[in-house]
PDB file of N, CA and C in Angstrom:
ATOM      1  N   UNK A   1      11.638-130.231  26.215  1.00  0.00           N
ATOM      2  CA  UNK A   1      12.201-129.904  27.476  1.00  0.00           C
ATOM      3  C   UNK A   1      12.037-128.418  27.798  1.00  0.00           C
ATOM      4  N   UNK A   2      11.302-127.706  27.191  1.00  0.00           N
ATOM      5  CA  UNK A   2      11.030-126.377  27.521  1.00  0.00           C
ATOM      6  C   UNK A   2      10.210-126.130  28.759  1.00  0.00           C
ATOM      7  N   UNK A   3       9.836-126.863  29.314  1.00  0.00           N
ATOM      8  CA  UNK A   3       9.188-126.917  30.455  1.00  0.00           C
ATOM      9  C   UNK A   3       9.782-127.399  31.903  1.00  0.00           C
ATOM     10  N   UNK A   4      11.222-127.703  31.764  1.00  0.00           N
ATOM     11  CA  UNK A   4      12.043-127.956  32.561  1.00  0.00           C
ATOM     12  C   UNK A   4      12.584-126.915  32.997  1.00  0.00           C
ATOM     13  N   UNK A   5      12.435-126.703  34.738  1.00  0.00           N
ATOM     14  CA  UNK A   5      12.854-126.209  35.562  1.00  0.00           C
ATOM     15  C   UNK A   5      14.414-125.558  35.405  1.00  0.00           C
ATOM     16  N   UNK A   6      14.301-124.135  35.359  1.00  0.00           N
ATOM     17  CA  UNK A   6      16.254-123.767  35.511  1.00  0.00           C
ATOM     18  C   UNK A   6      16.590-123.609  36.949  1.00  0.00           C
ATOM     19  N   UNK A   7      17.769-124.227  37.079  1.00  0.00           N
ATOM     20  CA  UNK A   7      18.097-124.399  38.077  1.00  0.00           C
ATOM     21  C   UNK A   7      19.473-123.118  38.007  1.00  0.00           C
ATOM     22  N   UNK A   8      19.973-123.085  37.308  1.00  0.00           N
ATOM     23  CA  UNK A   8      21.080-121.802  37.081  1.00  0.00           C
ATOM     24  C   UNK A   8      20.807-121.028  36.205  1.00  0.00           C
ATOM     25  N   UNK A   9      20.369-119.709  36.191  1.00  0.00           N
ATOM     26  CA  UNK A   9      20.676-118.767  35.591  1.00  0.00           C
ATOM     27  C   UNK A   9      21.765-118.028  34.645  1.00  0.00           C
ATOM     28  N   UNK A  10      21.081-117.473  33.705  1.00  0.00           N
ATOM     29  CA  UNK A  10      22.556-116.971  32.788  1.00  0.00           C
ATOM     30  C   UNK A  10      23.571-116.326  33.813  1.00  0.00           C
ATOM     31  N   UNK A  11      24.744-115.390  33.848  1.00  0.00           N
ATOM     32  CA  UNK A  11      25.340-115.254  33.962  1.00  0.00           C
ATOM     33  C   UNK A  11      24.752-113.538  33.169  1.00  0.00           C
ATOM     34  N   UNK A  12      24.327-112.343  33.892  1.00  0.00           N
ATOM     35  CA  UNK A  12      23.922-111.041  34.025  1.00  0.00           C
ATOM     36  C   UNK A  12      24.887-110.647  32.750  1.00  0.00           C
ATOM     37  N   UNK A  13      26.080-110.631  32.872  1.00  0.00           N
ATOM     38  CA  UNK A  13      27.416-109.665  32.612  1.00  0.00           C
ATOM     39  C   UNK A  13      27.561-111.020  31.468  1.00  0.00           C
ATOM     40  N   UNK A  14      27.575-111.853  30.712  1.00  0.00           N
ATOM     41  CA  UNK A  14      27.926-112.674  29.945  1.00  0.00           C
ATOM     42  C   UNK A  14      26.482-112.660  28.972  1.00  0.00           C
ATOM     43  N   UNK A  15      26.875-112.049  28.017  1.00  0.00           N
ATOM     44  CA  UNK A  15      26.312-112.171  26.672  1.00  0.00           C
ATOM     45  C   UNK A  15      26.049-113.557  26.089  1.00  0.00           C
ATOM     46  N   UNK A  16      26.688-114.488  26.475  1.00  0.00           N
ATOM     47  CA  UNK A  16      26.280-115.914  25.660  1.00  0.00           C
ATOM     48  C   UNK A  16      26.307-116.826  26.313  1.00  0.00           C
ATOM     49  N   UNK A  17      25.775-116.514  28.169  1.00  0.00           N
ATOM     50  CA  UNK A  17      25.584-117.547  28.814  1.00  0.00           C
ATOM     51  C   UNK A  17      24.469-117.617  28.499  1.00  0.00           C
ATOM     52  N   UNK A  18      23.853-118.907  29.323  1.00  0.00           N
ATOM     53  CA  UNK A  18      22.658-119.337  29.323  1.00  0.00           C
ATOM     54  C   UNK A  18      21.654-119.839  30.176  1.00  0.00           C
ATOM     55  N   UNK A  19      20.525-120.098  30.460  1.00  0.00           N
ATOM     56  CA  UNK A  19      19.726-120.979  31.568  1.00  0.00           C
ATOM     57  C   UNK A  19      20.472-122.577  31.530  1.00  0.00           C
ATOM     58  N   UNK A  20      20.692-123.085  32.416  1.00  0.00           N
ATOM     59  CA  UNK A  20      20.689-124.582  32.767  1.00  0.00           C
ATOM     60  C   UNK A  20      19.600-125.455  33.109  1.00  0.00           C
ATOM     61  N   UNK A  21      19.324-125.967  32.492  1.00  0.00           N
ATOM     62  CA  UNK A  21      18.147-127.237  33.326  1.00  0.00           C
ATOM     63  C   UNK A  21      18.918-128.059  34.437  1.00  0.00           C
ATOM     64  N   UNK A  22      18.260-128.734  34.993  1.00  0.00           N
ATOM     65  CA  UNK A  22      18.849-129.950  35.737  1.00  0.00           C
ATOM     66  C   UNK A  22      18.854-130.941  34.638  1.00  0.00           C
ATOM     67  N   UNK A  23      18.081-130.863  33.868  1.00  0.00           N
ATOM     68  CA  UNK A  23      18.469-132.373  32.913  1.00  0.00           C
ATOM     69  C   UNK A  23      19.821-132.227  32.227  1.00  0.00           C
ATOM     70  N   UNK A  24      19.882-130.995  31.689  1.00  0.00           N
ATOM     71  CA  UNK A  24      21.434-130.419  31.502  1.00  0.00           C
ATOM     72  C   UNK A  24      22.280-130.286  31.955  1.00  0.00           C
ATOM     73  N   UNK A  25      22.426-130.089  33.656  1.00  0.00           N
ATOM     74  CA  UNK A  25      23.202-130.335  33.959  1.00  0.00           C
ATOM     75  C   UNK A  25      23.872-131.645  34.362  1.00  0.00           C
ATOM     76  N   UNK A  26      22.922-132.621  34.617  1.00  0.00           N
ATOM     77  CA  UNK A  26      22.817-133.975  34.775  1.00  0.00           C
ATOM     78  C   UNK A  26      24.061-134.648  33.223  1.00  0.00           C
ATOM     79  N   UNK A  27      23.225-133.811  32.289  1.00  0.00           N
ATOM     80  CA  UNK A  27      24.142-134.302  31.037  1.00  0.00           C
ATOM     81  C   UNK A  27      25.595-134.284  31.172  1.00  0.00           C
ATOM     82  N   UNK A  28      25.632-132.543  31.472  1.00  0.00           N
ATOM     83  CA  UNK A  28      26.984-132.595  31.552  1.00  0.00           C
ATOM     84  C   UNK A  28      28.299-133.044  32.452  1.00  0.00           C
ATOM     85  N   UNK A  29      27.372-133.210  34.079  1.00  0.00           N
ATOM     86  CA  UNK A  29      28.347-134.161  35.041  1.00  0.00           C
ATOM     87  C   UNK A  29      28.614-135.458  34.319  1.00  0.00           C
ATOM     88  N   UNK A  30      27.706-136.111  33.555  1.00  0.00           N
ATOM     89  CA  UNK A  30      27.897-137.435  33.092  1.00  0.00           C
ATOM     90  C   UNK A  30      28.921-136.937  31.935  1.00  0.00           C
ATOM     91  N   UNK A  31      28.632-135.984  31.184  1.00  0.00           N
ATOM     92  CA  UNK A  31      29.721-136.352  29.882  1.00  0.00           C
ATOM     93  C   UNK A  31      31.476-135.923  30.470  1.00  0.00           C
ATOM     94  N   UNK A  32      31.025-135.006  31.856  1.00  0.00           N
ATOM     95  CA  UNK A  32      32.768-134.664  32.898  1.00  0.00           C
ATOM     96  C   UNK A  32      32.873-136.103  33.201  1.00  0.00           C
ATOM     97  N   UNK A  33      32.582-137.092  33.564  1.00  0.00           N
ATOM     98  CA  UNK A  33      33.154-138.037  34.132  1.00  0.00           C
ATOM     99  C   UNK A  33      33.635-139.446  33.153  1.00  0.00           C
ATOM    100  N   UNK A  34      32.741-139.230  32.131  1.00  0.00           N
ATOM    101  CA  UNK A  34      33.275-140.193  31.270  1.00  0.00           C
ATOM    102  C   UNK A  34      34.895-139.897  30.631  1.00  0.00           C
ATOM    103  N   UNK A  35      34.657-138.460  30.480  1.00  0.00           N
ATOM    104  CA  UNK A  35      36.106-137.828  29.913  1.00  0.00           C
ATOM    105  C   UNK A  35      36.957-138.059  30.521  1.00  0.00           C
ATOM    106  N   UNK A  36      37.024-137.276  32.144  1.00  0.00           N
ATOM    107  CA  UNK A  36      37.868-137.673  33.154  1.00  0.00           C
ATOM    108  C   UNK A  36      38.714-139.191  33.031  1.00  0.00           C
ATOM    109  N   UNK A  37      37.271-140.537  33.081  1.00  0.00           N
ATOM    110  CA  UNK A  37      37.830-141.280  33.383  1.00  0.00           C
ATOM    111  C   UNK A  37      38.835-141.773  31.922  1.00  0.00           C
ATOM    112  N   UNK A  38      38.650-141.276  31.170  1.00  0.00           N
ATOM    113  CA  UNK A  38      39.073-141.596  29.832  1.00  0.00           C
ATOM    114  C   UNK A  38      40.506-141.041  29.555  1.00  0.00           C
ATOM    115  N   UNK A  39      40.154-139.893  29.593  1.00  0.00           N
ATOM    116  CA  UNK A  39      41.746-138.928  30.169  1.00  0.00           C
ATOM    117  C   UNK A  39      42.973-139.260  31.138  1.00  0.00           C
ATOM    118  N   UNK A  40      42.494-139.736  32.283  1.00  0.00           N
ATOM    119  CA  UNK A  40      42.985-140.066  33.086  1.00  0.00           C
ATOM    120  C   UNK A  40      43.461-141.694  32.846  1.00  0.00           C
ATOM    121  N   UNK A  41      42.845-142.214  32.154  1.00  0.00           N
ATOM    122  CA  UNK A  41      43.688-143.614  31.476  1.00  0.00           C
ATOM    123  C   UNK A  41      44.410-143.376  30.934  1.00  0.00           C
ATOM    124  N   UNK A  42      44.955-141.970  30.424  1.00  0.00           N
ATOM    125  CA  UNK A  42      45.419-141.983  28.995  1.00  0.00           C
ATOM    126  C   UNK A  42      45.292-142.766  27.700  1.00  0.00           C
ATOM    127  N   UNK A  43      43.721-142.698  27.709  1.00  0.00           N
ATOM    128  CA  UNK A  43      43.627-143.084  26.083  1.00  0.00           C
ATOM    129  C   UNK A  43      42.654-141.874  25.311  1.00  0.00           C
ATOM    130  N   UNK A  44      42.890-141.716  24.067  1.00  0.00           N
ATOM    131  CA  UNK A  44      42.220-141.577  23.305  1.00  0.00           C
ATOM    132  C   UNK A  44      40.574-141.879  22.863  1.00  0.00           C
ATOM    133  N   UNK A  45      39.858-141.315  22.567  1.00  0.00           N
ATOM    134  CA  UNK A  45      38.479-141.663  22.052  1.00  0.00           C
ATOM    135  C   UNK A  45      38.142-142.828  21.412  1.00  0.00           C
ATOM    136  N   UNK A  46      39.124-142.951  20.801  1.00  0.00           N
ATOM    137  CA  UNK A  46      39.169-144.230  19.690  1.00  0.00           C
ATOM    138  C   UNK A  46      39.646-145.446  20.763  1.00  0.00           C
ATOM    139  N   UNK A  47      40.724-145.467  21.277  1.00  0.00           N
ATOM    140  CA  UNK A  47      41.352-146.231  21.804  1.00  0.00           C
ATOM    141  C   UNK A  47      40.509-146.905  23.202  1.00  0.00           C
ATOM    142  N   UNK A  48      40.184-146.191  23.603  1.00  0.00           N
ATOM    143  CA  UNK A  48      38.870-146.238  24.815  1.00  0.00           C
ATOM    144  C   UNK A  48      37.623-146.932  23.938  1.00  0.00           C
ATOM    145  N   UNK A  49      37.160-146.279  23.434  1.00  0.00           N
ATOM    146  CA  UNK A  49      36.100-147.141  23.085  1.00  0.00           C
ATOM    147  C   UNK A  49      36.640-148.815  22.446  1.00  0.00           C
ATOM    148  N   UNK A  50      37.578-148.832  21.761  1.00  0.00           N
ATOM    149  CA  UNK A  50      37.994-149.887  21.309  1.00  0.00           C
ATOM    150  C   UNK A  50      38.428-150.904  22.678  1.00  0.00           C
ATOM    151  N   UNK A  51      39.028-150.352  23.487  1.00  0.00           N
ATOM    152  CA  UNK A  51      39.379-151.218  24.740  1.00  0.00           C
ATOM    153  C   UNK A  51      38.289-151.845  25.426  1.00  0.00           C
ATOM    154  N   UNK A  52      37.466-150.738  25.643  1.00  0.00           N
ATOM    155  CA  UNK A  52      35.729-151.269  26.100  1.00  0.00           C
ATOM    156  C   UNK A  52      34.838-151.523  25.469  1.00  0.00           C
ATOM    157  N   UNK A  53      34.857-151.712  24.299  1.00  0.00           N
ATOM    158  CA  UNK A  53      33.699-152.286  23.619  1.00  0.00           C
ATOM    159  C   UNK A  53      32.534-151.280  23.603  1.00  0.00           C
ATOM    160  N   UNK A  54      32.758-149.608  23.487  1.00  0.00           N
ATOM    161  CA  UNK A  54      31.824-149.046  23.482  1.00  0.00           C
ATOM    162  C   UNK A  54      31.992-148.125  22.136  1.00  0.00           C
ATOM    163  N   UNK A  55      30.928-147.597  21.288  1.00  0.00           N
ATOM    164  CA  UNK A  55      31.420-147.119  19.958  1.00  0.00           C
ATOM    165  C   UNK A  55      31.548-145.923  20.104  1.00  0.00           C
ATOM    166  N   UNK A  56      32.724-145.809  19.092  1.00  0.00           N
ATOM    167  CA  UNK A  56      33.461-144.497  19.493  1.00  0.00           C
ATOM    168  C   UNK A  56      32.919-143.309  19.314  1.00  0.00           C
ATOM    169  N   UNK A  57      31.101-143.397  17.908  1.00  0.00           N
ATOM    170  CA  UNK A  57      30.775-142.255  17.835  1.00  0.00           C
ATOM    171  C   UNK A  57      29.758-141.908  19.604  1.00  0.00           C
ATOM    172  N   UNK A  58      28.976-142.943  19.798  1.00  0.00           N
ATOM    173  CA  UNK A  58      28.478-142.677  20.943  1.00  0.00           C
ATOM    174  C   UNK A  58      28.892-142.186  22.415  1.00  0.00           C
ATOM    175  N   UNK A  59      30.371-142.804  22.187  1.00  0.00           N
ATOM    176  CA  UNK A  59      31.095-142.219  23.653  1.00  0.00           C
ATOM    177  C   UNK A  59      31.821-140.485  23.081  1.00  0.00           C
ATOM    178  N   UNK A  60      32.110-140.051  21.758  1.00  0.00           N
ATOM    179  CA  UNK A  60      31.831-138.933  21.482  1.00  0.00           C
ATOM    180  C   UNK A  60      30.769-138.117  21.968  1.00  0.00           C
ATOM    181  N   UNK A  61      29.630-138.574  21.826  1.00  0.00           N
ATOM    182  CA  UNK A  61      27.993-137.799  21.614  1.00  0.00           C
ATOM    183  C   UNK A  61      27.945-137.554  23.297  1.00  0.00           C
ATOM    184  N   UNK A  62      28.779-138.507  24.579  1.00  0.00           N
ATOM    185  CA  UNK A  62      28.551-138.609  25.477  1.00  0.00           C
ATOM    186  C   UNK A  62      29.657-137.748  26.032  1.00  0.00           C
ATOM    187  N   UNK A  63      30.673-138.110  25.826  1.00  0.00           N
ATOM    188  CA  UNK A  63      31.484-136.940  26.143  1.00  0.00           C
ATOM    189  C   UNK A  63      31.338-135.312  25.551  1.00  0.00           C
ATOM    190  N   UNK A  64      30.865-135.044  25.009  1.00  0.00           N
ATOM    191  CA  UNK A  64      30.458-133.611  24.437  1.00  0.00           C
ATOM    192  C   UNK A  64      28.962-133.282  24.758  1.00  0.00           C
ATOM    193  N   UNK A  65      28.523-134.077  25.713  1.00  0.00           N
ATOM    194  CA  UNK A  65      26.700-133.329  26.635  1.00  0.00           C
ATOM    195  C   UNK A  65      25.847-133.353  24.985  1.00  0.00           C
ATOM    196  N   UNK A  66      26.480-134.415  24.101  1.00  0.00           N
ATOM    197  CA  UNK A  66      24.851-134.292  22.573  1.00  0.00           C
ATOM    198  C   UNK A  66      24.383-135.354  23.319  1.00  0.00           C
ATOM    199  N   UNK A  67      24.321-136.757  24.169  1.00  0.00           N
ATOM    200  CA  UNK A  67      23.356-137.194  24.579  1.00  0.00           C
ATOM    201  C   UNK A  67      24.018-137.798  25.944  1.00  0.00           C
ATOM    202  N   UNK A  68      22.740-138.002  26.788  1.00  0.00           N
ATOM    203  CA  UNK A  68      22.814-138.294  27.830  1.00  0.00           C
ATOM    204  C   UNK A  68      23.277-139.345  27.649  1.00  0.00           C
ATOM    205  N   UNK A  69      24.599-139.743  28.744  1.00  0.00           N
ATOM    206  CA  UNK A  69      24.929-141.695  28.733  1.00  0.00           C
ATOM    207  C   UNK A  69      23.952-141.620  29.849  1.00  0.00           C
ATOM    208  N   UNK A  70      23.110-143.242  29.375  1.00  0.00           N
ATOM    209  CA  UNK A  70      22.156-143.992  30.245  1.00  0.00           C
ATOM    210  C   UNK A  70      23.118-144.670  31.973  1.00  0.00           C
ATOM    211  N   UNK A  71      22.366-144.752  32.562  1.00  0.00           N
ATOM    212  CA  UNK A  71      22.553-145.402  33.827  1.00  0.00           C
ATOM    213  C   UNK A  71      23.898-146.200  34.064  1.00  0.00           C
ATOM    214  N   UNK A  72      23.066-147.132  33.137  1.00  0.00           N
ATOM    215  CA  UNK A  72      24.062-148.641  32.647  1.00  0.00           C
ATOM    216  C   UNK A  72      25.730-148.123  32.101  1.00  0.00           C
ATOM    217  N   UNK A  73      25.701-147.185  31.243  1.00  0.00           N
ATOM    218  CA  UNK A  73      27.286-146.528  31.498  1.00  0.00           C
ATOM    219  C   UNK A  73      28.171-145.665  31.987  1.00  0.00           C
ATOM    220  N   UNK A  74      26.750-144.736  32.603  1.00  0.00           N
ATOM    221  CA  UNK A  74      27.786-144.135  33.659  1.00  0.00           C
ATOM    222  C   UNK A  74      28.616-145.284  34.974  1.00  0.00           C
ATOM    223  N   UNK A  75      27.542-146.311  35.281  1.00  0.00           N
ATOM    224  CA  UNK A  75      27.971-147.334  36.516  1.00  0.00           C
ATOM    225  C   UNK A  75      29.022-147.951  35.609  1.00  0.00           C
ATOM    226  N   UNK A  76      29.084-147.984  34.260  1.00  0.00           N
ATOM    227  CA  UNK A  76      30.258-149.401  33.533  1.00  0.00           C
ATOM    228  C   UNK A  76      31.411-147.846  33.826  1.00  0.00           C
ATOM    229  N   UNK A  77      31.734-147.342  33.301  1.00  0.00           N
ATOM    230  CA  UNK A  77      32.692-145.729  33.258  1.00  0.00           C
ATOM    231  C   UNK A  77      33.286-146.149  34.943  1.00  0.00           C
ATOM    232  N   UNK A  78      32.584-146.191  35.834  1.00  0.00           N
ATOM    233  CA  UNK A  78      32.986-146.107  37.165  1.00  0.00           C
ATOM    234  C   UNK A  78      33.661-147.469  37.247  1.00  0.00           C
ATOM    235  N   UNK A  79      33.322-147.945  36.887  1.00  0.00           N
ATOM    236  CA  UNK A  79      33.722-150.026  37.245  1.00  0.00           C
ATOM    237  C   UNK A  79      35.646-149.374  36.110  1.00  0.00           C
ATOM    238  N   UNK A  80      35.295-149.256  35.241  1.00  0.00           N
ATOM    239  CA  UNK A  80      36.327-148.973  34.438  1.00  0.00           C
ATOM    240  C   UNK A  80      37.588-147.983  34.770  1.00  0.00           C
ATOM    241  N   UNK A  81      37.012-147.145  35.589  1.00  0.00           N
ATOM    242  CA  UNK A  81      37.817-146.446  36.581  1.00  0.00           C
ATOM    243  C   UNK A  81      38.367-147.078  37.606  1.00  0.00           C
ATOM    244  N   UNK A  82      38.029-147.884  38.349  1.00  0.00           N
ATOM    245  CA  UNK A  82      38.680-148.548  39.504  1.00  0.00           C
ATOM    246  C   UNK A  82      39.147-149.751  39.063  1.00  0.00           C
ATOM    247  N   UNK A  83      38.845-150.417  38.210  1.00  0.00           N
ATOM    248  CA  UNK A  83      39.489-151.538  37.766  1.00  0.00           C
ATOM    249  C   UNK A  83      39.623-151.727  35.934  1.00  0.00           C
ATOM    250  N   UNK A  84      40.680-151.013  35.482  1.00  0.00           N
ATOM    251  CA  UNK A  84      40.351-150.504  33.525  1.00  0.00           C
ATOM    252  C   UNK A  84      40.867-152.158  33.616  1.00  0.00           C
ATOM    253  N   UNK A  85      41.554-152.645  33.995  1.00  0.00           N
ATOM    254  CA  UNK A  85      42.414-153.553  32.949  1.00  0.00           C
ATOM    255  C   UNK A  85      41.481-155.017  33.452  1.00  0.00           C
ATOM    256  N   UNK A  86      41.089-155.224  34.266  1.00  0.00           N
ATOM    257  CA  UNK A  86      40.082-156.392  34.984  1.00  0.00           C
ATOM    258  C   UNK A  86      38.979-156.118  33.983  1.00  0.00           C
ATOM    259  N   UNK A  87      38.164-154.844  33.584  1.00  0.00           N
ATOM    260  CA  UNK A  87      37.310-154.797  32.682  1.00  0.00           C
ATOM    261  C   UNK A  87      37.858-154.792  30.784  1.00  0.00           C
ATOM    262  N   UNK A  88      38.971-154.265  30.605  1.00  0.00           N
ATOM    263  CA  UNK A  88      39.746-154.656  29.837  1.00  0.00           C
ATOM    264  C   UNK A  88      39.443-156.054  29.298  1.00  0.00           C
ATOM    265  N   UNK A  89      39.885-157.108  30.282  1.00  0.00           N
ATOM    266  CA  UNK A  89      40.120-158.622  30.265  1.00  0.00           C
ATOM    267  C   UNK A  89      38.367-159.367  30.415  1.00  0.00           C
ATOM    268  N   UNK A  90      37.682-158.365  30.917  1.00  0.00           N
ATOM    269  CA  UNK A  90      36.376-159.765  30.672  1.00  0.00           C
ATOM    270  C   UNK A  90      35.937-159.123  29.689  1.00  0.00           C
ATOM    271  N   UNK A  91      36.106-158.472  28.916  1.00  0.00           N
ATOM    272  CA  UNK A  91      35.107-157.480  27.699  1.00  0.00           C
ATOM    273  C   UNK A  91      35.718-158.344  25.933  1.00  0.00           C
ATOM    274  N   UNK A  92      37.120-158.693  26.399  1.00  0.00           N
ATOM    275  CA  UNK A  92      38.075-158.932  25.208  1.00  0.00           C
ATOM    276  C   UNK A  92      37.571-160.276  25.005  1.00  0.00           C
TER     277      UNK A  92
END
């Protein structure tokens, strides 16, 4: 990915900012919204993944921008947000 476009610049006056890609930043809106919606359930890492059937190290790796969540869970994250306990009940 060294050949990917920065779209934000370090930060002049900040010693340990950095360039952003868009693929990076892409990462990290996805790993803000999985958290959000996770947070905002009030559950836990463990407890979330266990409710949804998603594993807890991967929704880690996704919430902390180490890998991109694919398509398919950012759209399940959103379904899970507007309706946790309807997805709750067809997953169980």
């Amino acid at each position: 990915m060294k050949n990917d476009p920065i779209i934000l610049k370090p930060d002049p006056v900040d010693a340990e900012d950095f360039d952003v890609t868009a693929q990076a930043l892409d990462r990290g809106q996805r790993a803000r919204l999985i958290r959000k919606t996770r947070t905002t359930l009030g559950l836990s890492q463990t407890e979330f993944a266990s409710r949804f059937h998603v594993p807890v190290g991967t929704l880690r790796d996704w919430e902390q921008a180490r890998a991109t969540a694919p398509d398919f869970a950012v759209a399940y994250v959103k379904v899970i947000a507007q309706h946790p306990d309807i997805v709750a009940k067809a997953v169980a």
